[in-house]
N, C-alpha and C. Protein backbone atom coordinates (compact mmCIF):
# COMPACT_ATOMS: atom_id res chain seq x y z
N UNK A 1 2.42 -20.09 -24.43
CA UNK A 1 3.60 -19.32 -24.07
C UNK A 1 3.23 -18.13 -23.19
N UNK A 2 2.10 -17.24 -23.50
CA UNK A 2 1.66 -16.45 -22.72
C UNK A 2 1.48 -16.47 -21.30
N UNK A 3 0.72 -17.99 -20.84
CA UNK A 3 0.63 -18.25 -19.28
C UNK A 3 2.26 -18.47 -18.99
N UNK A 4 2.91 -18.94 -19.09
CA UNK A 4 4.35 -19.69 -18.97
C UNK A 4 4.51 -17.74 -18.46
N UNK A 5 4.78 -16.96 -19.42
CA UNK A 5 5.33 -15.54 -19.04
C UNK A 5 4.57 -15.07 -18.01
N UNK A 6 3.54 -14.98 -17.59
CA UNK A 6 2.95 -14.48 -16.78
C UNK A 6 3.07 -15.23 -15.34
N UNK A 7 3.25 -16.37 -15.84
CA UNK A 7 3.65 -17.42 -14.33
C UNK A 7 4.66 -16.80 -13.67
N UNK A 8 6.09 -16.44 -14.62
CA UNK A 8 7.26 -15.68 -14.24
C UNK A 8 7.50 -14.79 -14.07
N UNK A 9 6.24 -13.94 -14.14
CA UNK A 9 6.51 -12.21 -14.09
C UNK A 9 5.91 -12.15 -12.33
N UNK A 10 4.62 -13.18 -12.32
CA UNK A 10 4.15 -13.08 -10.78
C UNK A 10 5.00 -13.94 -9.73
N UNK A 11 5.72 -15.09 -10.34
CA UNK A 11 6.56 -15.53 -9.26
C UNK A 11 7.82 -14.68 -9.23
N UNK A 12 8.40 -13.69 -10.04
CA UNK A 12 9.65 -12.64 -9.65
C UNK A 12 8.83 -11.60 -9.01
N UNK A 13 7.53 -11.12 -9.13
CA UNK A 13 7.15 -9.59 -8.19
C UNK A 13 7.01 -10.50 -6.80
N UNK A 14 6.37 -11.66 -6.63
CA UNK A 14 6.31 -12.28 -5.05
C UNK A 14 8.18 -12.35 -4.59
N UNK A 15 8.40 -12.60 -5.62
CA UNK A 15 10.00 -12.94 -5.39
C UNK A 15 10.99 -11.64 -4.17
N UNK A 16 10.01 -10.54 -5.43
CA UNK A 16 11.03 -8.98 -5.15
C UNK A 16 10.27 -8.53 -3.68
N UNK A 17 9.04 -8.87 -3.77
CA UNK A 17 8.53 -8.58 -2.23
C UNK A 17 8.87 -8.83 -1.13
N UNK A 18 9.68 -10.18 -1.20
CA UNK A 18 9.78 -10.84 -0.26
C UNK A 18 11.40 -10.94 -0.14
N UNK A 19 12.09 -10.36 -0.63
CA UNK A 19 13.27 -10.14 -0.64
C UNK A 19 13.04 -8.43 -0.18
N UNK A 20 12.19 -8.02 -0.77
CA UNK A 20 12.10 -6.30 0.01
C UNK A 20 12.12 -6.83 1.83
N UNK A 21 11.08 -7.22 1.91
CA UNK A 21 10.33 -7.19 3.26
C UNK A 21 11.82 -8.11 4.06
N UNK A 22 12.49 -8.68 3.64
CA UNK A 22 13.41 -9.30 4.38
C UNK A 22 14.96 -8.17 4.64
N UNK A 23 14.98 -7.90 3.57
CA UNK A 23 15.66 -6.20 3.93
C UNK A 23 15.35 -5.31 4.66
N UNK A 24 14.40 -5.13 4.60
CA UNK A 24 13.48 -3.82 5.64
C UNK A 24 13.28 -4.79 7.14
N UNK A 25 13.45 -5.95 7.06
CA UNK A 25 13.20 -6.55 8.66
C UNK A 25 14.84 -6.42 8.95
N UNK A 26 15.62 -6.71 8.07
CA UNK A 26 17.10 -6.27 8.69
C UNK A 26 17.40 -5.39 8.91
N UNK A 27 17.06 -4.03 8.22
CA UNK A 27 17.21 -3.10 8.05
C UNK A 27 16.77 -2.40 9.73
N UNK A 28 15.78 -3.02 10.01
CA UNK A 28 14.69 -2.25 10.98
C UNK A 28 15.75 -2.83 12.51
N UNK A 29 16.21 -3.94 12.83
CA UNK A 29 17.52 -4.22 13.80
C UNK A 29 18.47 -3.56 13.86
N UNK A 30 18.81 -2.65 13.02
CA UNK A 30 20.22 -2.06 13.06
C UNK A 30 19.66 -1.04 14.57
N UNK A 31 20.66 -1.03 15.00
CA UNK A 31 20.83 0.05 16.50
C UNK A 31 20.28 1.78 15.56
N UNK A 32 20.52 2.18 14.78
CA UNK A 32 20.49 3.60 14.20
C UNK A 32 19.27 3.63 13.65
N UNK A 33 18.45 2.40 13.11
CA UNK A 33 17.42 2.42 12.21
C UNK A 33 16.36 2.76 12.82
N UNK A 34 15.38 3.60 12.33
CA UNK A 34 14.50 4.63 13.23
C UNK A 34 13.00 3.52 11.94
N UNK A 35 13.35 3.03 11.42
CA UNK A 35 12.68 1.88 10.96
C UNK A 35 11.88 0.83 11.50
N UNK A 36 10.23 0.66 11.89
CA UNK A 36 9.58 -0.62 12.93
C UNK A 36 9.93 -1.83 12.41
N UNK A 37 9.88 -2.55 13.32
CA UNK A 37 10.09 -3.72 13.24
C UNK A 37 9.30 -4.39 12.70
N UNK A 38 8.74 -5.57 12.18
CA UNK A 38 7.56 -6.39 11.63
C UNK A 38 6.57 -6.39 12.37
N UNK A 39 6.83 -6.90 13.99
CA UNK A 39 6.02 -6.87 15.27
C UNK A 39 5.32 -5.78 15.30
N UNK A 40 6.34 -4.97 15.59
CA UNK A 40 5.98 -3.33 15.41
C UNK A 40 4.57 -2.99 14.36
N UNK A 41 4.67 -3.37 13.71
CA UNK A 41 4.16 -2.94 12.36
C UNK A 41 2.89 -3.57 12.40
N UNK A 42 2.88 -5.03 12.67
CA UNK A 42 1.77 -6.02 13.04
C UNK A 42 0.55 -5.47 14.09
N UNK A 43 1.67 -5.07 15.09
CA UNK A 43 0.94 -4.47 16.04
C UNK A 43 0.27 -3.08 15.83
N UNK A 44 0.86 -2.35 15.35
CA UNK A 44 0.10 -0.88 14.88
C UNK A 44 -1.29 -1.46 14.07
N UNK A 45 -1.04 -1.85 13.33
CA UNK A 45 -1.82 -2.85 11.84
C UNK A 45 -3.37 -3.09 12.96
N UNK A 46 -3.22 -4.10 13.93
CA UNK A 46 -4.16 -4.95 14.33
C UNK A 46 -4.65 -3.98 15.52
N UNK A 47 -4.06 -2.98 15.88
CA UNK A 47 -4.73 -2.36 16.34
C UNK A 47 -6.33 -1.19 16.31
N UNK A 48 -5.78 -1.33 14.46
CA UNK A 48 -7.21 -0.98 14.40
C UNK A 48 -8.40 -1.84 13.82
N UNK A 49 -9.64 -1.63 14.20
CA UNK A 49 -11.06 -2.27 13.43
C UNK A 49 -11.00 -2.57 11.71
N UNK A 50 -10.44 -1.67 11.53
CA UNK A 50 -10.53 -1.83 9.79
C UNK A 50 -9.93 -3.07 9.35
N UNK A 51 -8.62 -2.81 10.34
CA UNK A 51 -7.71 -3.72 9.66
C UNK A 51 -7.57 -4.95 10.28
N UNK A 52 -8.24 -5.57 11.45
CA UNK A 52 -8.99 -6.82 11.72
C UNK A 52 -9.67 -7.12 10.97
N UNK A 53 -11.17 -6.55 10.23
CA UNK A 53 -12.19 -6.80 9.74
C UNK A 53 -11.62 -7.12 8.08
N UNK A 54 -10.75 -6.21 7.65
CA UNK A 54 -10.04 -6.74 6.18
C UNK A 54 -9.48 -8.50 6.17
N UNK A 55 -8.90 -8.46 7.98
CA UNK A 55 -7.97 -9.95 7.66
C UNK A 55 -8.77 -10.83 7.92
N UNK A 56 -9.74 -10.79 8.36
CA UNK A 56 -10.98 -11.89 9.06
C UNK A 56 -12.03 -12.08 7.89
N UNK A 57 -11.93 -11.15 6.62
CA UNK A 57 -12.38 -11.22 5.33
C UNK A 57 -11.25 -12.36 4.34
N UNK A 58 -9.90 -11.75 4.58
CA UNK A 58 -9.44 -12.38 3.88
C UNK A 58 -9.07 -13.51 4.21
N UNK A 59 -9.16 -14.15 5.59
CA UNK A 59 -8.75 -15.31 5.80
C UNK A 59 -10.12 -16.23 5.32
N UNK A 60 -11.21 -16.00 5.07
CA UNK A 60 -12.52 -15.96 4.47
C UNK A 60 -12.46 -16.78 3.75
N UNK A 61 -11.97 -15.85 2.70
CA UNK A 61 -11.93 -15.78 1.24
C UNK A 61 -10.97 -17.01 0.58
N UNK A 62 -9.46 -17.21 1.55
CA UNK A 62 -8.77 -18.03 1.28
C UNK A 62 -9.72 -19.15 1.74
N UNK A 63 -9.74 -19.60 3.09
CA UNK A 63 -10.47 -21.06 3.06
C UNK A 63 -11.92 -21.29 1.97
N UNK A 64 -12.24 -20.54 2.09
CA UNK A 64 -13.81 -20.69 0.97
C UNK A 64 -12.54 -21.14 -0.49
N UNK A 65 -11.87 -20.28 -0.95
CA UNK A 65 -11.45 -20.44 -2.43
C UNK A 65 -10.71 -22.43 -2.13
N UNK A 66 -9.92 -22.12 -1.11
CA UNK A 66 -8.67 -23.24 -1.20
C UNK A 66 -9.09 -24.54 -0.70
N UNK A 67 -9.83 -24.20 0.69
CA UNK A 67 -10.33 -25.26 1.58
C UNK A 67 -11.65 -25.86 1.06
N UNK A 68 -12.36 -25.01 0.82
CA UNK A 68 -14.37 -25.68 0.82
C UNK A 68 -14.13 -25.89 -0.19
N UNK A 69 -13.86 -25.27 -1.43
CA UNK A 69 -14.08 -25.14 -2.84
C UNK A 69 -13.65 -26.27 -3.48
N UNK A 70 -12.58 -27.03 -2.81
CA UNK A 70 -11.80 -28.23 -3.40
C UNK A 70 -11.75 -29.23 -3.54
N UNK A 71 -13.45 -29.77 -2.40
CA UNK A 71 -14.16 -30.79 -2.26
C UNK A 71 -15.40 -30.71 -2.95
């Protein structure tokens, strides 16, 4: 019973994230909204070293766990 609850507590926080982030991308179109856009945001993001070197880790990490690991 324990995993069963925990299955549902992490598929409603991915749930609420992704219902945030789809608000805040609407949110960010309105003509008044002084809010970036996703692009926007992507682009600030990848502009720096750190934060290349974090995603080029984590894209890593996923194929090693999902891809290599599974054969």
């Amino acid at each position: 019973m324990n995993g069963h609850l925990s299955h549902v507590v992490t598929v409603s926080v991915f749930a609420a994230l992704g219902l945030a982030l789809v608000l805040m991308a609407l949110l960010a179109h309105r003509r008044s909204s002084k809010l970036p856009t996703i692009g926007q945001l992507v682009r600030a993001a990848l502009g720096r070293r750190s934060v290349q070197v974090l995603l080029v880790l984590a894209w890593w990490w996923v194929g090693w766990h999902f891809f290599a690991a599974g054969g």
